[in-house]
N, C-alpha and C. Protein backbone atom coordinates (compact mmCIF):
# COMPACT_ATOMS: atom_id res chain seq x y z
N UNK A 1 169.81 18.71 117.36
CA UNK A 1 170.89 19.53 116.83
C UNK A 1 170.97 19.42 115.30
N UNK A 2 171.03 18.25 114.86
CA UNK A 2 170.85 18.22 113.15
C UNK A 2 169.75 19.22 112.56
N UNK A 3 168.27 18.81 113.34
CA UNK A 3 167.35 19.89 112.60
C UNK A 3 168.00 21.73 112.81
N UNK A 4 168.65 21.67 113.52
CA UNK A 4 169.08 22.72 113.60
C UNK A 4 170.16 23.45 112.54
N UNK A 5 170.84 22.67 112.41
CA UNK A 5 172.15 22.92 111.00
C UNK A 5 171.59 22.61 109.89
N UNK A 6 170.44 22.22 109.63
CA UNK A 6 170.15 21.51 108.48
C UNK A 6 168.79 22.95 108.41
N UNK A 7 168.60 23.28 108.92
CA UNK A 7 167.16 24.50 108.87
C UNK A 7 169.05 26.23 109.16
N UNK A 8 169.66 25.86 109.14
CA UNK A 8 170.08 27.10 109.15
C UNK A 8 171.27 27.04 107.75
N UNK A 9 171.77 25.71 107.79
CA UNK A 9 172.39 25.70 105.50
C UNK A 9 171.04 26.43 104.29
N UNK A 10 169.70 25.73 104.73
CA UNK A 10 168.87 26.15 103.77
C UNK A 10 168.47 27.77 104.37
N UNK A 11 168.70 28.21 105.20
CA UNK A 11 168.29 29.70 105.54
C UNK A 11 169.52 30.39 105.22
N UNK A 12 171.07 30.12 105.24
CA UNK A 12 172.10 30.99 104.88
C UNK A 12 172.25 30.81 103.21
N UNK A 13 171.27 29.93 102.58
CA UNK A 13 171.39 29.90 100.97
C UNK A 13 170.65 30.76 100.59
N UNK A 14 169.97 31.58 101.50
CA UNK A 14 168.81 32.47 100.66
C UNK A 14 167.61 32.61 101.51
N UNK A 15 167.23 33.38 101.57
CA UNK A 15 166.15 33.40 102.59
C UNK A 15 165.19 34.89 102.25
N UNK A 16 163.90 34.41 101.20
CA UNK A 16 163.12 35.35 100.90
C UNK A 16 163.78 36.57 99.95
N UNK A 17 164.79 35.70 99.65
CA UNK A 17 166.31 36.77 98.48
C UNK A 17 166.91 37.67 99.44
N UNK A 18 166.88 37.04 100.76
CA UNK A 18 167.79 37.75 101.75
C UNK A 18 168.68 36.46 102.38
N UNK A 19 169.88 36.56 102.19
CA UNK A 19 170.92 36.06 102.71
C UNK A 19 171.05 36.31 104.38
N UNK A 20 170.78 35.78 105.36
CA UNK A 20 170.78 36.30 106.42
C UNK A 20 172.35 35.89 107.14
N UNK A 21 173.07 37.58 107.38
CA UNK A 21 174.48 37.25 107.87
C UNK A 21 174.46 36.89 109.12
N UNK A 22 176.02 36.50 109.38
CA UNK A 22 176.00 35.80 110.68
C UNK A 22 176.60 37.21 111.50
N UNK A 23 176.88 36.57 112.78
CA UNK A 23 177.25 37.75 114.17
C UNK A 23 178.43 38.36 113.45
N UNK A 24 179.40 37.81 112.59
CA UNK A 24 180.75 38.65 112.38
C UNK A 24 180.25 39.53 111.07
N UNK A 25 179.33 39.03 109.74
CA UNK A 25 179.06 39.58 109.31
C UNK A 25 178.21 40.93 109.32
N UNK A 26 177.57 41.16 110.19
CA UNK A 26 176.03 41.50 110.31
C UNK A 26 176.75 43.26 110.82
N UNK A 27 176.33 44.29 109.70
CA UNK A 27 176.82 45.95 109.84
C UNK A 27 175.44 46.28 109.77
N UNK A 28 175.58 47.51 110.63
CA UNK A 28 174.22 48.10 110.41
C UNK A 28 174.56 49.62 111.01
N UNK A 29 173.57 50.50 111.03
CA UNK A 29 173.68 51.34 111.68
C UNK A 29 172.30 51.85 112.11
N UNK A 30 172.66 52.95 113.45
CA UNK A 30 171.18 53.07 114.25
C UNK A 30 170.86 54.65 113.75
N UNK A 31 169.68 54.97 113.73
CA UNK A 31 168.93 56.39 113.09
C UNK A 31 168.16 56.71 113.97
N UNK A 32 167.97 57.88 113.75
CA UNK A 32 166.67 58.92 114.97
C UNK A 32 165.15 58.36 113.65
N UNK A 33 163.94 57.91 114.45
CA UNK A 33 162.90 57.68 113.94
C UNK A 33 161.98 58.72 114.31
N UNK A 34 161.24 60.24 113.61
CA UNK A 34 160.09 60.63 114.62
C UNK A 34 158.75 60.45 114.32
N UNK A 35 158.20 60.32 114.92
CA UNK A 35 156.57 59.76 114.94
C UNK A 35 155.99 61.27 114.99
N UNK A 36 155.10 61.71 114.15
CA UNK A 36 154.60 63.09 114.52
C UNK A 36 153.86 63.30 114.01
N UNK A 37 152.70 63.78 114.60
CA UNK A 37 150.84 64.01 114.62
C UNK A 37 150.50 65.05 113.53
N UNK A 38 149.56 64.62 113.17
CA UNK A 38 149.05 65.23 111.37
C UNK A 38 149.24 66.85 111.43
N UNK A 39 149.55 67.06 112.76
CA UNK A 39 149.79 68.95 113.20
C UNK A 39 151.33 69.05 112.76
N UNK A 40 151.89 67.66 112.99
CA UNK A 40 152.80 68.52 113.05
C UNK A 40 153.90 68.51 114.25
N UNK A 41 153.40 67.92 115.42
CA UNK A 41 154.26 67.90 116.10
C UNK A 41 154.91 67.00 116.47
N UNK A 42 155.92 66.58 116.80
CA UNK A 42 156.85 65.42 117.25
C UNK A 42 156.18 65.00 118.55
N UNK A 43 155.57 63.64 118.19
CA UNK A 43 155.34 62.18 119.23
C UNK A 43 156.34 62.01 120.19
N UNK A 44 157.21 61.37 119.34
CA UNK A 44 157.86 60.65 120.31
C UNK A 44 158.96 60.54 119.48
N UNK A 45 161.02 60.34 119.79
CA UNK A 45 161.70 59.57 118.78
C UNK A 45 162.61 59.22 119.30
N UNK A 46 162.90 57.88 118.47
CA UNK A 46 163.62 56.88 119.15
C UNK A 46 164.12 56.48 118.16
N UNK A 47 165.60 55.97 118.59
CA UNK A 47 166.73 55.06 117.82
C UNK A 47 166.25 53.69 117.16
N UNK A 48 166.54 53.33 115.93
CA UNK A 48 165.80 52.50 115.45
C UNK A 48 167.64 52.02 114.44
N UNK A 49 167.39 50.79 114.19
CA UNK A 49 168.30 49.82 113.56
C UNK A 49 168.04 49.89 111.99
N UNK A 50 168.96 50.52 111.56
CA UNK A 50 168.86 50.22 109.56
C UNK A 50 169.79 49.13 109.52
N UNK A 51 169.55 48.33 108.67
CA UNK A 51 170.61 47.18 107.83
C UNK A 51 170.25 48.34 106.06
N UNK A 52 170.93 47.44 105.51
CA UNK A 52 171.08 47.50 104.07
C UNK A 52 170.39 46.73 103.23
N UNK A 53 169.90 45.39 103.80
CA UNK A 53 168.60 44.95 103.08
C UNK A 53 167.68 44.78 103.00
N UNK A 54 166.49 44.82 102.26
CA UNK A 54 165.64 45.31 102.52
C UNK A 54 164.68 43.84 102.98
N UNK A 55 164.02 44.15 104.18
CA UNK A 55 163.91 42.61 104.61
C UNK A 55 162.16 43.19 104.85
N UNK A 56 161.76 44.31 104.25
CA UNK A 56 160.07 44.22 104.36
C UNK A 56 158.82 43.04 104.12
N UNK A 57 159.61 42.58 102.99
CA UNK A 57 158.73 41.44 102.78
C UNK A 57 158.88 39.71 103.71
N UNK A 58 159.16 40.12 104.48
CA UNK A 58 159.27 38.98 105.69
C UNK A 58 157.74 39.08 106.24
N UNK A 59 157.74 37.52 105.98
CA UNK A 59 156.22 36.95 106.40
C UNK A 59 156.41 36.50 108.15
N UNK A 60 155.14 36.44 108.91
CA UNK A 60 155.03 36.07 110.14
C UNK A 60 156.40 34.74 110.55
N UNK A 61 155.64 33.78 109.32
CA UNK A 61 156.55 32.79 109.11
C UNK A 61 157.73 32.68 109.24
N UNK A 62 158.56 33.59 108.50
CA UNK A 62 160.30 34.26 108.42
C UNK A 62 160.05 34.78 109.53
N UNK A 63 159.69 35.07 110.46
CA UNK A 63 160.10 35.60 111.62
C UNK A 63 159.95 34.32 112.77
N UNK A 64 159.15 33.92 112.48
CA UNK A 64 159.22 32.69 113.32
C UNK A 64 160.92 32.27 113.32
N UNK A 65 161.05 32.43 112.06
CA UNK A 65 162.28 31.14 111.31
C UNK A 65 163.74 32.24 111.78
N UNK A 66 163.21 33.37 111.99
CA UNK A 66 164.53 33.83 112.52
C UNK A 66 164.63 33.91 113.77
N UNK A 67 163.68 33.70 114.41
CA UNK A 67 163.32 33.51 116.21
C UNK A 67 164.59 32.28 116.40
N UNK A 68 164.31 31.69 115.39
CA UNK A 68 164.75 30.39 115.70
C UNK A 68 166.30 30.34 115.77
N UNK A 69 166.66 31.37 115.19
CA UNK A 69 168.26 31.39 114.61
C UNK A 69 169.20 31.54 116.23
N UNK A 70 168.32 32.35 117.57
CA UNK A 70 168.83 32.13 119.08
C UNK A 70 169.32 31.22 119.32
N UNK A 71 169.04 30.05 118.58
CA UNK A 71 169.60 28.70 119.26
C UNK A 71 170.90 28.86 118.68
N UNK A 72 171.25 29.23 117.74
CA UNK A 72 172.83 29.14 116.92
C UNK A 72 174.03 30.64 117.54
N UNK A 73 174.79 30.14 117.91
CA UNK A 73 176.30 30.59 118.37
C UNK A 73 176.80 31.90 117.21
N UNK A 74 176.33 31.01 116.02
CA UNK A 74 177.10 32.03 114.77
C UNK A 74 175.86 33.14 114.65
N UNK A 75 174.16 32.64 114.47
CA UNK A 75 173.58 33.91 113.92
C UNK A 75 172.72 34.41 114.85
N UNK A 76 172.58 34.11 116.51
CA UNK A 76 171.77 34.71 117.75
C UNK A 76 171.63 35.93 117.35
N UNK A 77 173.15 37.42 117.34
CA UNK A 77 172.82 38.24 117.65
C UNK A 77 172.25 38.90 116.40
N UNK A 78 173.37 38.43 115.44
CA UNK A 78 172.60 38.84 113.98
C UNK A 78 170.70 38.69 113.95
N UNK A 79 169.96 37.72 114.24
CA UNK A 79 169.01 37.52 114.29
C UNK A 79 168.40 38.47 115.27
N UNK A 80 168.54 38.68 116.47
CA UNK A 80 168.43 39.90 117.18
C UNK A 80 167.86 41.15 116.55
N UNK A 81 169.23 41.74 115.77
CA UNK A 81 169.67 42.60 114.77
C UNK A 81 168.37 42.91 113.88
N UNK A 82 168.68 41.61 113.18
CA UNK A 82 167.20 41.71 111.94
C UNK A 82 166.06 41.94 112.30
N UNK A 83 165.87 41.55 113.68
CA UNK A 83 164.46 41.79 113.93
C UNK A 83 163.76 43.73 114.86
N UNK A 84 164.97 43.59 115.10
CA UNK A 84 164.99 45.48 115.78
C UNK A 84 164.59 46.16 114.52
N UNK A 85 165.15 45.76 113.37
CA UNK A 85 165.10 46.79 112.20
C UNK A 85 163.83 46.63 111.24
N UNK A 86 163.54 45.05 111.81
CA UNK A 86 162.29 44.89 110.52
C UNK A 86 161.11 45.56 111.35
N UNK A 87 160.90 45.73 113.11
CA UNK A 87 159.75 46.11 113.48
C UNK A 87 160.27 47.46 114.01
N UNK A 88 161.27 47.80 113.99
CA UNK A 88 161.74 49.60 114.25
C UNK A 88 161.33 49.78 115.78
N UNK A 89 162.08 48.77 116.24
CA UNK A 89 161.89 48.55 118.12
C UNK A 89 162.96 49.66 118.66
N UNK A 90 162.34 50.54 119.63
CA UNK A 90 163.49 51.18 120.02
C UNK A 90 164.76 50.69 120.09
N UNK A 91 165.82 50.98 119.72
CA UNK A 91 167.30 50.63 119.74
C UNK A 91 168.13 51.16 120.87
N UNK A 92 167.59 51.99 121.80
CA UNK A 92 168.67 52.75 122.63
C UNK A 92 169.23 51.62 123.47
N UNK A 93 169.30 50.73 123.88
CA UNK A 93 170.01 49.27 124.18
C UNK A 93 171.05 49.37 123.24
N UNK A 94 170.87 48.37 122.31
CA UNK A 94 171.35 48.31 120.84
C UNK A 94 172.37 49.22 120.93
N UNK A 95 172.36 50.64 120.76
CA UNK A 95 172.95 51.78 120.47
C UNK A 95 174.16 51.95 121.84
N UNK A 96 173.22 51.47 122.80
CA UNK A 96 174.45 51.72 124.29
C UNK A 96 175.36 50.93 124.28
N UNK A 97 175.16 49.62 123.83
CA UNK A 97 175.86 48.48 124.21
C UNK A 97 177.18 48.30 122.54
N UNK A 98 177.07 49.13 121.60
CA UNK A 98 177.43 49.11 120.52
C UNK A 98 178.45 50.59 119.90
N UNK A 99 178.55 51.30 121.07
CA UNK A 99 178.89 52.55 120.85
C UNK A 99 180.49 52.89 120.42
N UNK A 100 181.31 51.60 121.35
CA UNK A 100 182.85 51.32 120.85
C UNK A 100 182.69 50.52 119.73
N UNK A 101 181.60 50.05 118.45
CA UNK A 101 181.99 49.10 117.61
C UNK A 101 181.95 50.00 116.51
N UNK A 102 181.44 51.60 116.63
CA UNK A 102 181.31 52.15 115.48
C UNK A 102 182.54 52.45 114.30
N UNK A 103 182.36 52.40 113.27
CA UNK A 103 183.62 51.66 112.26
C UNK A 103 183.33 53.14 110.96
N UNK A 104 184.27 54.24 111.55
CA UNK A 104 183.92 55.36 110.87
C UNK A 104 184.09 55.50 109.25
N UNK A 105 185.45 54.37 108.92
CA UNK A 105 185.44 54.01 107.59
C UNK A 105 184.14 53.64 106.66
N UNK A 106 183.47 52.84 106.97
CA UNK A 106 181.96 52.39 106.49
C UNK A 106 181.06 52.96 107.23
N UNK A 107 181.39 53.75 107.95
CA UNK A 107 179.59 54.41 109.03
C UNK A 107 178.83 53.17 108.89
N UNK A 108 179.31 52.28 109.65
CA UNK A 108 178.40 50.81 110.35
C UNK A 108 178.87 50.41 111.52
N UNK A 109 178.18 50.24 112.38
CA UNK A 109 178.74 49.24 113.68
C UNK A 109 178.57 48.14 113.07
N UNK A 110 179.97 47.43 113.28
CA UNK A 110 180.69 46.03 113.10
C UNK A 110 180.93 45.42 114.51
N UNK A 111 181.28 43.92 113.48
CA UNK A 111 181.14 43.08 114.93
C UNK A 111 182.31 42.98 115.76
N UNK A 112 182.13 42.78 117.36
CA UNK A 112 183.27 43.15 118.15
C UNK A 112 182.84 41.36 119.13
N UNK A 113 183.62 40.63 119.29
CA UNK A 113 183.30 39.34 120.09
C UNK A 113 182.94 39.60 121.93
N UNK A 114 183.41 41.08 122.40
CA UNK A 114 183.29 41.30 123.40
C UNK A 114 181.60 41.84 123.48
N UNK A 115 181.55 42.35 121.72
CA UNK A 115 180.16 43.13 122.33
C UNK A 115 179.13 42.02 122.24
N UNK A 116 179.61 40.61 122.06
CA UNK A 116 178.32 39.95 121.23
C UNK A 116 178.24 39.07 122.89
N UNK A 117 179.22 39.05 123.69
CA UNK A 117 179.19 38.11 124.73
C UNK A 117 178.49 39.17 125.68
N UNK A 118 178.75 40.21 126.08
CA UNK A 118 178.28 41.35 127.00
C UNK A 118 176.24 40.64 126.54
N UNK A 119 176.31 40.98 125.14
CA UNK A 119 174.82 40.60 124.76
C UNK A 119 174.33 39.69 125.42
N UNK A 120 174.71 38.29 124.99
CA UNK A 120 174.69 37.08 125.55
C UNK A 120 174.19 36.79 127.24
N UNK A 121 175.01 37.51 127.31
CA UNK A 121 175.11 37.29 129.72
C UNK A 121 174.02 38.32 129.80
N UNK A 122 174.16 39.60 129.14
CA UNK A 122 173.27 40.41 129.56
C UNK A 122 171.52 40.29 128.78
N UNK A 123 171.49 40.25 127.95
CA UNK A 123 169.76 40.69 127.21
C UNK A 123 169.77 39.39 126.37
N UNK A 124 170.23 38.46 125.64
CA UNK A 124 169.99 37.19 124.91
C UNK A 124 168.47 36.95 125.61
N UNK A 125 168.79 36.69 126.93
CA UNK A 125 167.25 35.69 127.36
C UNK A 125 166.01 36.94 127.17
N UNK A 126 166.47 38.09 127.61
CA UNK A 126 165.16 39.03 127.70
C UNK A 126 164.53 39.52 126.23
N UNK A 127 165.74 39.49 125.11
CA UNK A 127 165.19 39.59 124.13
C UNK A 127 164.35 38.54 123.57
N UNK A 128 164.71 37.15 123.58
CA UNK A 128 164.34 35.96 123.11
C UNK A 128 162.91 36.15 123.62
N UNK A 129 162.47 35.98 125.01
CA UNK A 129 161.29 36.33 125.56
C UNK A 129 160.75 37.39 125.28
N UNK A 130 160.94 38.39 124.98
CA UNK A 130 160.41 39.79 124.28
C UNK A 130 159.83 39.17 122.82
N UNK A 131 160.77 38.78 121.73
CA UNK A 131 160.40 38.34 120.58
C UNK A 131 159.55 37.58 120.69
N UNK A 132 159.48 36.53 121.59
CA UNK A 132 158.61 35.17 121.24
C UNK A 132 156.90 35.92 121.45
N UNK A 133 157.16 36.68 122.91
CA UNK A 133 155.68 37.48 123.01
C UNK A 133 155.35 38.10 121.80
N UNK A 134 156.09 38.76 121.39
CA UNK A 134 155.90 39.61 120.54
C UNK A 134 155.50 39.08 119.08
N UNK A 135 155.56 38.39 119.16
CA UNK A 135 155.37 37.48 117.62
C UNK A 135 153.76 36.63 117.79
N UNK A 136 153.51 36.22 119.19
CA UNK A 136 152.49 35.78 119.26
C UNK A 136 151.73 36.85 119.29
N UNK A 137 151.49 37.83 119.33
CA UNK A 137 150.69 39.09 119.12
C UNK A 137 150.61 39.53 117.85
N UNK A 138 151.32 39.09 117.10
CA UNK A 138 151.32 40.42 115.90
C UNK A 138 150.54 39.46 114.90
């Protein structure tokens, strides 16, 4: 548990000049993405996760290091979050489960404690296992 608080003080001081927010902080909003063939025509399109910072330059490494953030209460879903948007994973989950948090004042879904526990019971483990595959591949 120490390596754990002690690897997430030095990751909320800065991280690659990205501050990574926690579950109450963490706004974002979801966008139509289309994929479409040098003709011209629309592939395929799917809901995809924008944040506001720009987190492109995240190495394999930083993703490892935000894999890691599941273990923590405060930044699971946030970490979630960051990672839908840095690889532009379909969001229609995301988007279903987030649809009462939309906050028309700022056009961001904000955080709601009901939506982060629904997460939790429901997709926490399937995402965690999704990411971890997914990281050993890329």
């Amino acid at each position: 548990m120490v390596s754990i608080l002690i690897f997430l003080s030095l990751f909320n001081s800065g991280f690659n000049g990205y501050d990574v927010p926690t579950n109450k902080d963490i706004q974002f909003t979801i966008g139509r993405l289309s994929e479409q063939q040098s003709e011209g025509y629309i592939l395929s399109i799917k809901n995809v996760v924008i944040i506001d910072s720009d987190i492109s330059q995240f190495s394999k490494d930083d993703l490892v290091q935000i894999i890691k953030l599941f273990d923590s209460d405060v930044y699971d879903y946030a970490a979630n979050i960051i990672l839908y948007s840095f690889f532009k994973r379909d969001a229609t989950t995301i988007l279903g489960l987030t649809t009462s948090d939309y906050d028309r004042k700022i056009n961001r879904i904000v955080y709601k404690k009901e939506t982060v526990q629904i997460w939790r019971e429901s997709y926490k483990e399937i995402e965690l296992n999704y990411w971890k595959k997914f990281l050993d591949s890329y």
